[in-house]
PDB file of N, CA and C in Angstrom:
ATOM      1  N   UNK A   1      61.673 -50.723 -20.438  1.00  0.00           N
ATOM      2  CA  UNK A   1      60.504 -50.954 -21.267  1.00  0.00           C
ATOM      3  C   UNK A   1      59.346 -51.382 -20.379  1.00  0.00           C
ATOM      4  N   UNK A   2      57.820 -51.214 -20.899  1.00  0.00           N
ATOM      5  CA  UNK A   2      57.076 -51.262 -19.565  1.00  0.00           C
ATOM      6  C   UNK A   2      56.466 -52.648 -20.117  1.00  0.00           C
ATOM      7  N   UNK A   3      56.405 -52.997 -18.622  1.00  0.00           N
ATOM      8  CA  UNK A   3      56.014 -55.153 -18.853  1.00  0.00           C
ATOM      9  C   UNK A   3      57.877 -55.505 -19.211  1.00  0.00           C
ATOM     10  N   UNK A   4      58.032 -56.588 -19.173  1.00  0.00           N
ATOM     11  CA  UNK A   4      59.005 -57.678 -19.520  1.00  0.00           C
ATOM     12  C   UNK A   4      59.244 -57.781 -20.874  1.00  0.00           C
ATOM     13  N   UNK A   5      59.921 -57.932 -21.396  1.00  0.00           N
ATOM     14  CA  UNK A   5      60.011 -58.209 -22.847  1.00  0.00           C
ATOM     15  C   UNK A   5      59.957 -59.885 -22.826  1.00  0.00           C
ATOM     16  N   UNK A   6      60.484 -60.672 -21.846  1.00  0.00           N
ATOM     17  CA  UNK A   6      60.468 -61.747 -21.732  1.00  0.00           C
ATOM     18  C   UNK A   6      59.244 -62.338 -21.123  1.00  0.00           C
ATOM     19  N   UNK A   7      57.871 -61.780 -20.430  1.00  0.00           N
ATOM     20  CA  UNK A   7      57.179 -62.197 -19.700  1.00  0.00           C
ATOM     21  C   UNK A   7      56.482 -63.537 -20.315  1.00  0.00           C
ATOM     22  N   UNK A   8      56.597 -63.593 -21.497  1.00  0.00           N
ATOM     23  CA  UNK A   8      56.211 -64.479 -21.981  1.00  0.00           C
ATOM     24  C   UNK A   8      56.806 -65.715 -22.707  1.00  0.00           C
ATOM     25  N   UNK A   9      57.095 -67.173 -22.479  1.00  0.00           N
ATOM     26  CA  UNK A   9      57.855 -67.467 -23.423  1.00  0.00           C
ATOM     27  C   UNK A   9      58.610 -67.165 -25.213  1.00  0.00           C
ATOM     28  N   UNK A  10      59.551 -66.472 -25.449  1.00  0.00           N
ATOM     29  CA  UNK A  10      59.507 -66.265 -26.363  1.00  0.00           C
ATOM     30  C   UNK A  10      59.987 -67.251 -27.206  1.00  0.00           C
ATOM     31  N   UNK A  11      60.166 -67.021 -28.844  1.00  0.00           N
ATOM     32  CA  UNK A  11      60.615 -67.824 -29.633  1.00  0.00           C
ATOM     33  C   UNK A  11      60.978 -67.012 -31.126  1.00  0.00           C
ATOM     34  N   UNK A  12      62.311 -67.709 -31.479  1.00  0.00           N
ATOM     35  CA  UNK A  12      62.898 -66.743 -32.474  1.00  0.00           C
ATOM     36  C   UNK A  12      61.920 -66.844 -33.463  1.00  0.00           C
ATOM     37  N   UNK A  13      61.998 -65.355 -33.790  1.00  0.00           N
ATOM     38  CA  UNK A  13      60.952 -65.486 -35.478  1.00  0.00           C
ATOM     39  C   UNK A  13      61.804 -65.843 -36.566  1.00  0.00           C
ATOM     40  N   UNK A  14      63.048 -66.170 -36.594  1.00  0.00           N
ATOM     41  CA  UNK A  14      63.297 -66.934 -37.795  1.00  0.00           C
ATOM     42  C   UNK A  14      63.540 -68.273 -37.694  1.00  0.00           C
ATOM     43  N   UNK A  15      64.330 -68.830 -36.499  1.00  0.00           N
ATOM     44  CA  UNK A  15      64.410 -70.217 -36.553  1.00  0.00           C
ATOM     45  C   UNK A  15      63.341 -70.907 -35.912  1.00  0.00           C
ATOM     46  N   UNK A  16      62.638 -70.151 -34.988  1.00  0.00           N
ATOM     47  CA  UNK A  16      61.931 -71.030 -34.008  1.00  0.00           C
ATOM     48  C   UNK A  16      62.124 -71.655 -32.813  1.00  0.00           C
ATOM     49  N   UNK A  17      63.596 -71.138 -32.156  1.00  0.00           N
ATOM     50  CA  UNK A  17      64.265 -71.894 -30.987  1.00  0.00           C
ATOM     51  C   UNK A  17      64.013 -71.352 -30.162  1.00  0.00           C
ATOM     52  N   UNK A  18      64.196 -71.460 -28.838  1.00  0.00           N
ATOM     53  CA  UNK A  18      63.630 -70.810 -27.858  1.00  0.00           C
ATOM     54  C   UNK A  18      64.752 -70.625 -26.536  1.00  0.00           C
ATOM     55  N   UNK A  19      66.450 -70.522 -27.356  1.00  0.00           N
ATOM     56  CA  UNK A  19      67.465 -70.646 -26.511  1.00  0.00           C
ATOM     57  C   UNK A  19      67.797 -68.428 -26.633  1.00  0.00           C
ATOM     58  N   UNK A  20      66.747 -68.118 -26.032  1.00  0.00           N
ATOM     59  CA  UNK A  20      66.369 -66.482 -26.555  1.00  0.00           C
ATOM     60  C   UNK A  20      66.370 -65.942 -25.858  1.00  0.00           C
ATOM     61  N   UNK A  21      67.129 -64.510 -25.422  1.00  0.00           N
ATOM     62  CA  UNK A  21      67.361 -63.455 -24.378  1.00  0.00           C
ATOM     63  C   UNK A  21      67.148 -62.539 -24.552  1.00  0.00           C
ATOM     64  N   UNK A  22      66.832 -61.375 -23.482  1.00  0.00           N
ATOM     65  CA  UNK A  22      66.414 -60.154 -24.100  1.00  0.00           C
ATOM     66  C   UNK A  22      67.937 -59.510 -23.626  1.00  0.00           C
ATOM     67  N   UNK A  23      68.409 -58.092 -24.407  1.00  0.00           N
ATOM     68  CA  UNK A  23      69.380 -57.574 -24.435  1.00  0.00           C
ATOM     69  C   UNK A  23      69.138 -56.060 -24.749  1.00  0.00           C
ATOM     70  N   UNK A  24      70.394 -55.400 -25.180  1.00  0.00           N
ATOM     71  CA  UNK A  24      70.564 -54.355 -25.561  1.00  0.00           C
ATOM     72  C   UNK A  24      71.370 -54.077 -26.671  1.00  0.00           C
ATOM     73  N   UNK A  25      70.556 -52.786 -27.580  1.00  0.00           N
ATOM     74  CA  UNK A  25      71.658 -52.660 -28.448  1.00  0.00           C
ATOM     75  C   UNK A  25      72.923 -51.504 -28.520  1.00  0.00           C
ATOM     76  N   UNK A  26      73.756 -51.955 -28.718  1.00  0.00           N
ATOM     77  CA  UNK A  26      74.922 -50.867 -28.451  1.00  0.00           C
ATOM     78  C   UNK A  26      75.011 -49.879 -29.552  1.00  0.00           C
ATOM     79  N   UNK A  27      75.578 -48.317 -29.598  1.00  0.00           N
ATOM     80  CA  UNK A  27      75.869 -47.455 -30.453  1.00  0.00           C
ATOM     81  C   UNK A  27      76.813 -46.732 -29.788  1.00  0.00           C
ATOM     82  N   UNK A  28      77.363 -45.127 -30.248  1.00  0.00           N
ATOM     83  CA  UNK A  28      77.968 -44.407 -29.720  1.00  0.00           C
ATOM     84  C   UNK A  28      76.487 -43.649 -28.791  1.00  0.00           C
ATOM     85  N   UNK A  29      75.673 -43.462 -28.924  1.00  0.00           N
ATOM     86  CA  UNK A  29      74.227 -43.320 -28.125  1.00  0.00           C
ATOM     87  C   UNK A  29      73.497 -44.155 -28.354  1.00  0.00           C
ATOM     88  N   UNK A  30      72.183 -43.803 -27.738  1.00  0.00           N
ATOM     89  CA  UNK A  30      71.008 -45.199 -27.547  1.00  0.00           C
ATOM     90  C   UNK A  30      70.045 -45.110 -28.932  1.00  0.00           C
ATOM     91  N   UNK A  31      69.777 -45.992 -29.460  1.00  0.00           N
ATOM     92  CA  UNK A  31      68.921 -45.933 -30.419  1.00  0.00           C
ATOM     93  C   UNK A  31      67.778 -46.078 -30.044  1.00  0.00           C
ATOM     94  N   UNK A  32      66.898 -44.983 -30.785  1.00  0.00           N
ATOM     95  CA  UNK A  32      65.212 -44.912 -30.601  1.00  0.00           C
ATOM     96  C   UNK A  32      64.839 -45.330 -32.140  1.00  0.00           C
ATOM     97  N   UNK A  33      63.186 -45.506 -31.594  1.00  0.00           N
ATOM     98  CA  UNK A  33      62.912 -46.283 -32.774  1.00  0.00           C
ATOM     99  C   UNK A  33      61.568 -44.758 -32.881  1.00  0.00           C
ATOM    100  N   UNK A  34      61.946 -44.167 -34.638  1.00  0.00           N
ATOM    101  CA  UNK A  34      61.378 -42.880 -34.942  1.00  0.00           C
ATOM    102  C   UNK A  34      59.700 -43.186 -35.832  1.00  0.00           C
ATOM    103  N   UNK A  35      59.290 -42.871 -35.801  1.00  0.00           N
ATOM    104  CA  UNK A  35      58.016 -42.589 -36.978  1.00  0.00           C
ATOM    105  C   UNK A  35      58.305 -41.903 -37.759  1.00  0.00           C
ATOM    106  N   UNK A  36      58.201 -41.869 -39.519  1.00  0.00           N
ATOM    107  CA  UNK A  36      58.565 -41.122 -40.384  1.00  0.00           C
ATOM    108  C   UNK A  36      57.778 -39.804 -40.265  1.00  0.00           C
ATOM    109  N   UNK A  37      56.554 -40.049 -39.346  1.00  0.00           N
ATOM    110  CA  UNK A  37      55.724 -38.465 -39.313  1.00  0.00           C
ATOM    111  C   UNK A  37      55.992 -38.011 -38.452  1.00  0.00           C
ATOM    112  N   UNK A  38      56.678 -38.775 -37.692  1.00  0.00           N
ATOM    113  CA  UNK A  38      57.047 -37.644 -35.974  1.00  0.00           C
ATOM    114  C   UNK A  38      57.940 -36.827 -36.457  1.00  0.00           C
ATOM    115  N   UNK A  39      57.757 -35.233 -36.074  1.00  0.00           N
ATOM    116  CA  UNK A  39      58.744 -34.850 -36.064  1.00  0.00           C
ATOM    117  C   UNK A  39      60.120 -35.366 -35.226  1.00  0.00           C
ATOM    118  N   UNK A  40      61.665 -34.304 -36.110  1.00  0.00           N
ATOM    119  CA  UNK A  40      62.568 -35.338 -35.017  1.00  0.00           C
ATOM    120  C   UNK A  40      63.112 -34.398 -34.151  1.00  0.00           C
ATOM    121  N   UNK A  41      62.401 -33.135 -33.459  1.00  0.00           N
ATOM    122  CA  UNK A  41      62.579 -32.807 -31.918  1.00  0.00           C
ATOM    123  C   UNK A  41      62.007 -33.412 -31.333  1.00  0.00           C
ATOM    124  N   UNK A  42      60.491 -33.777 -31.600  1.00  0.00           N
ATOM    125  CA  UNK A  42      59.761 -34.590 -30.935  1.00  0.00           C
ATOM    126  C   UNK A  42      60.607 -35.678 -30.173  1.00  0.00           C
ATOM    127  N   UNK A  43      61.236 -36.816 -31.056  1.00  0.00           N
ATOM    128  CA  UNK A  43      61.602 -37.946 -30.958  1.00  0.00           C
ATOM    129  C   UNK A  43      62.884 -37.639 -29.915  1.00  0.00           C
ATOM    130  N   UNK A  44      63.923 -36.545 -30.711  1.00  0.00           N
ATOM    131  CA  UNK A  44      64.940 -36.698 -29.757  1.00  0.00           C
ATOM    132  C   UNK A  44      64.823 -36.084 -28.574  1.00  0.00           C
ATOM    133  N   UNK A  45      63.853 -35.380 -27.782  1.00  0.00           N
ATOM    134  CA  UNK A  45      63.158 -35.460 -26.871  1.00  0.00           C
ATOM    135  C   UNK A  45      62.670 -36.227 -25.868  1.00  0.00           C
ATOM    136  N   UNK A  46      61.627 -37.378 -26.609  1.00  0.00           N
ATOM    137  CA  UNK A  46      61.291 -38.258 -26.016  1.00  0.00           C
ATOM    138  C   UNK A  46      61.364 -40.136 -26.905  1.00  0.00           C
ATOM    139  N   UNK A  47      61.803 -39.712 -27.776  1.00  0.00           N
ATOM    140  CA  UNK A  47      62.231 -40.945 -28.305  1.00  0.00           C
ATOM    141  C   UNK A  47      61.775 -42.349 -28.088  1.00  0.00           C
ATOM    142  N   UNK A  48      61.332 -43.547 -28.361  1.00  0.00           N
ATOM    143  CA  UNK A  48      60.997 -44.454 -27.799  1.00  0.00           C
ATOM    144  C   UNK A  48      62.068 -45.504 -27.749  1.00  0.00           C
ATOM    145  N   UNK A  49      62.630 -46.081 -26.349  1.00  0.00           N
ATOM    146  CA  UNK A  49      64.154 -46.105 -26.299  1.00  0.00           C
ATOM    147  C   UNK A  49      63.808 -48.122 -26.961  1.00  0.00           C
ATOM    148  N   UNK A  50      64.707 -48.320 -27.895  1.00  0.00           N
ATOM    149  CA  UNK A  50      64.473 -49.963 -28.517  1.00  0.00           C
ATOM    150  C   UNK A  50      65.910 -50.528 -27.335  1.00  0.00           C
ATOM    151  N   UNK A  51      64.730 -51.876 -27.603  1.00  0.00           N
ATOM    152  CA  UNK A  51      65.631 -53.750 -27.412  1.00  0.00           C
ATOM    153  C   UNK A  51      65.375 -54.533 -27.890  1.00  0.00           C
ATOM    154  N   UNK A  52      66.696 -55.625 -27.309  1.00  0.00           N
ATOM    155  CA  UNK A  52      66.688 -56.376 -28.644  1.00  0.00           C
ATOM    156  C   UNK A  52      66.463 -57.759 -27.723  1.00  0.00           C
ATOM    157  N   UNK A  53      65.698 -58.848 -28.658  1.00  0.00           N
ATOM    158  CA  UNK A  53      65.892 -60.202 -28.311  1.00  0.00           C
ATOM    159  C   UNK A  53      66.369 -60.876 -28.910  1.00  0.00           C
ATOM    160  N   UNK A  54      67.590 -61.450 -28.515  1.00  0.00           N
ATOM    161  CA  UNK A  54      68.642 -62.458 -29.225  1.00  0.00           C
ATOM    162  C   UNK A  54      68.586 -63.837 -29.439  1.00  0.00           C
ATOM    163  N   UNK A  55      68.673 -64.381 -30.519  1.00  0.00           N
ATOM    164  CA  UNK A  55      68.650 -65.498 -30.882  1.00  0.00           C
ATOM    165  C   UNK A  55      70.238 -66.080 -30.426  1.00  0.00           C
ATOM    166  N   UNK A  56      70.201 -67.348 -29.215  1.00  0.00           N
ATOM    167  CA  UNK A  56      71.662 -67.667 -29.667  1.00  0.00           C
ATOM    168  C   UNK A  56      71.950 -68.934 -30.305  1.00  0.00           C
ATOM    169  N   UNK A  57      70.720 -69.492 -30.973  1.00  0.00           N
ATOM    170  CA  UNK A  57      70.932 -70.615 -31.835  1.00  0.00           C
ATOM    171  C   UNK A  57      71.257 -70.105 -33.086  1.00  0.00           C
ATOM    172  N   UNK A  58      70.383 -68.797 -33.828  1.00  0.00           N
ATOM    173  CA  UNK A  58      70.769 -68.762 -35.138  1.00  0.00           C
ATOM    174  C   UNK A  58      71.298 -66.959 -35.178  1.00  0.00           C
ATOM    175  N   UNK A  59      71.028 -66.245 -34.290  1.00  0.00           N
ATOM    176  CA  UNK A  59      71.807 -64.624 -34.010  1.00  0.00           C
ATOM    177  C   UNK A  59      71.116 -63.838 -34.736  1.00  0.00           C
ATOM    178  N   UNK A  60      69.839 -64.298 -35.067  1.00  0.00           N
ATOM    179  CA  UNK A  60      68.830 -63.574 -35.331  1.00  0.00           C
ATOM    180  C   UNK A  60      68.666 -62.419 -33.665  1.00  0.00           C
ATOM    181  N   UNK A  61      68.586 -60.688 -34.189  1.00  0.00           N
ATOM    182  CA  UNK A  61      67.927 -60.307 -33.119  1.00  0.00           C
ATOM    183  C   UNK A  61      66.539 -59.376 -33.329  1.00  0.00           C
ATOM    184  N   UNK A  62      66.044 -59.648 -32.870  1.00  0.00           N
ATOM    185  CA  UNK A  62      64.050 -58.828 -33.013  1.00  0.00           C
ATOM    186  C   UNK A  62      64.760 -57.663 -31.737  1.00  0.00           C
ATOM    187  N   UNK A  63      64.111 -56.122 -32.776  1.00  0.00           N
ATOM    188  CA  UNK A  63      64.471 -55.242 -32.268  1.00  0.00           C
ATOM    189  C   UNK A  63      62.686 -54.951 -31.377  1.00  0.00           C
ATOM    190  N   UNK A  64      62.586 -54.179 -30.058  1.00  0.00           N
ATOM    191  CA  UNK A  64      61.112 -54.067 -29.924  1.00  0.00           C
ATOM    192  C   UNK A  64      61.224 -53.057 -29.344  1.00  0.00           C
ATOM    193  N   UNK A  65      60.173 -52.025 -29.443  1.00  0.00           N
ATOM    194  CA  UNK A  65      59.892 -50.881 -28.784  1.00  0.00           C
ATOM    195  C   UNK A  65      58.575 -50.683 -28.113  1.00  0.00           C
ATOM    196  N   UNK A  66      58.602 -49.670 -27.190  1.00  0.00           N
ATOM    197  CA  UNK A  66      57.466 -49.483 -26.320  1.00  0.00           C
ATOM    198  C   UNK A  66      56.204 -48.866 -27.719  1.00  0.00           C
ATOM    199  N   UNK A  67      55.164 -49.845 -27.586  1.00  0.00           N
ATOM    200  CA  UNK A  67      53.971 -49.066 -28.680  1.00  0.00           C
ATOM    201  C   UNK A  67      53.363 -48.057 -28.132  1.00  0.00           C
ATOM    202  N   UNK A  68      53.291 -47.837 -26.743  1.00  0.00           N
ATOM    203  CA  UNK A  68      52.411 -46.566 -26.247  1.00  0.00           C
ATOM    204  C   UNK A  68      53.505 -45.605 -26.679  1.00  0.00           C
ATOM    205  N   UNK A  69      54.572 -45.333 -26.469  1.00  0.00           N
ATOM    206  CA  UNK A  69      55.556 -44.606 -26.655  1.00  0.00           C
ATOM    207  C   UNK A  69      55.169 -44.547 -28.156  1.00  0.00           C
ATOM    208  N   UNK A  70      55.503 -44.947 -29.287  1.00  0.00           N
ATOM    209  CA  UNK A  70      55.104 -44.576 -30.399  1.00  0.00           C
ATOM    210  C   UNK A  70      54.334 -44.105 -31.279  1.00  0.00           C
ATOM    211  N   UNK A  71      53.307 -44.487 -30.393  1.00  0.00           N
ATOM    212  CA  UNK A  71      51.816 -43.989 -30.741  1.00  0.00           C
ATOM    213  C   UNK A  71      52.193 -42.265 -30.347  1.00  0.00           C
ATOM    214  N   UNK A  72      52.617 -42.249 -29.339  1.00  0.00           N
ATOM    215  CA  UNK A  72      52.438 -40.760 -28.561  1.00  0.00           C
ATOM    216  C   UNK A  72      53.205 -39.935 -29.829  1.00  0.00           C
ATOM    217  N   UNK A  73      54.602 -40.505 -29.923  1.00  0.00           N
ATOM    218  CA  UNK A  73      55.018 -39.639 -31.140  1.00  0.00           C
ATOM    219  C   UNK A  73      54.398 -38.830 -32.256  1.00  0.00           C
ATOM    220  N   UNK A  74      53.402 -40.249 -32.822  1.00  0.00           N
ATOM    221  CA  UNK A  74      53.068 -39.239 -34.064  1.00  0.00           C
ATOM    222  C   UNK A  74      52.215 -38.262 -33.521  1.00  0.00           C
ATOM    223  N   UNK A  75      51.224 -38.761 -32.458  1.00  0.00           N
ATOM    224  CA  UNK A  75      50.258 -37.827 -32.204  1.00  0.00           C
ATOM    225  C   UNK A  75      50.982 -36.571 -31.791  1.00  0.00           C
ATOM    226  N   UNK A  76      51.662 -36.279 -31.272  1.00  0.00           N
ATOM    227  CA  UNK A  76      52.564 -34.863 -30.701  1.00  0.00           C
ATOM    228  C   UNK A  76      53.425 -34.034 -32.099  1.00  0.00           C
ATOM    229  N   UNK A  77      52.972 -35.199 -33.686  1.00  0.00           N
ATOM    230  CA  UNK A  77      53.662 -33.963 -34.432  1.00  0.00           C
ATOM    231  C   UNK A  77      52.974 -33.499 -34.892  1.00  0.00           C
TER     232      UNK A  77
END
């Protein structure tokens, strides 16, 4: 992902703790995060690849994706 996901102190958006890591999420493949207008060759193409930041006080995880990457999507359908 471009920049850090962590560069900044983070803090969970539901509890508020700040005992918070950035990670990955697992599947049988990688999950992208789609636009309902992108087409989906577009996406599975170039897809915008998501992560996750984990809460390990309450296991809340905030999924985040690249926004330039998303933006590009719709515009390319």
């Amino acid at each position: 992902m471009k920049g850090d996901v962590m560069s900044e102190e983070k803090k969970c958006l539901k509890c508020g703790g700040t005992n918070v890591e950035p990670g990955g999420l697992q599947s049988t493949g990688k999950i992208y995060a789609r636009p309902y207008k992108a087409k989906l060759e577009t996406v599975l193409m170039t897809g915008a690849l998501v992560h996750g930041i984990m809460c390990f006080d309450c296991g809340h995880i905030e999924m985040v994706a690249e926004p330039d990457k998303l933006k590009s999507l719709t515009k390319a359908s």
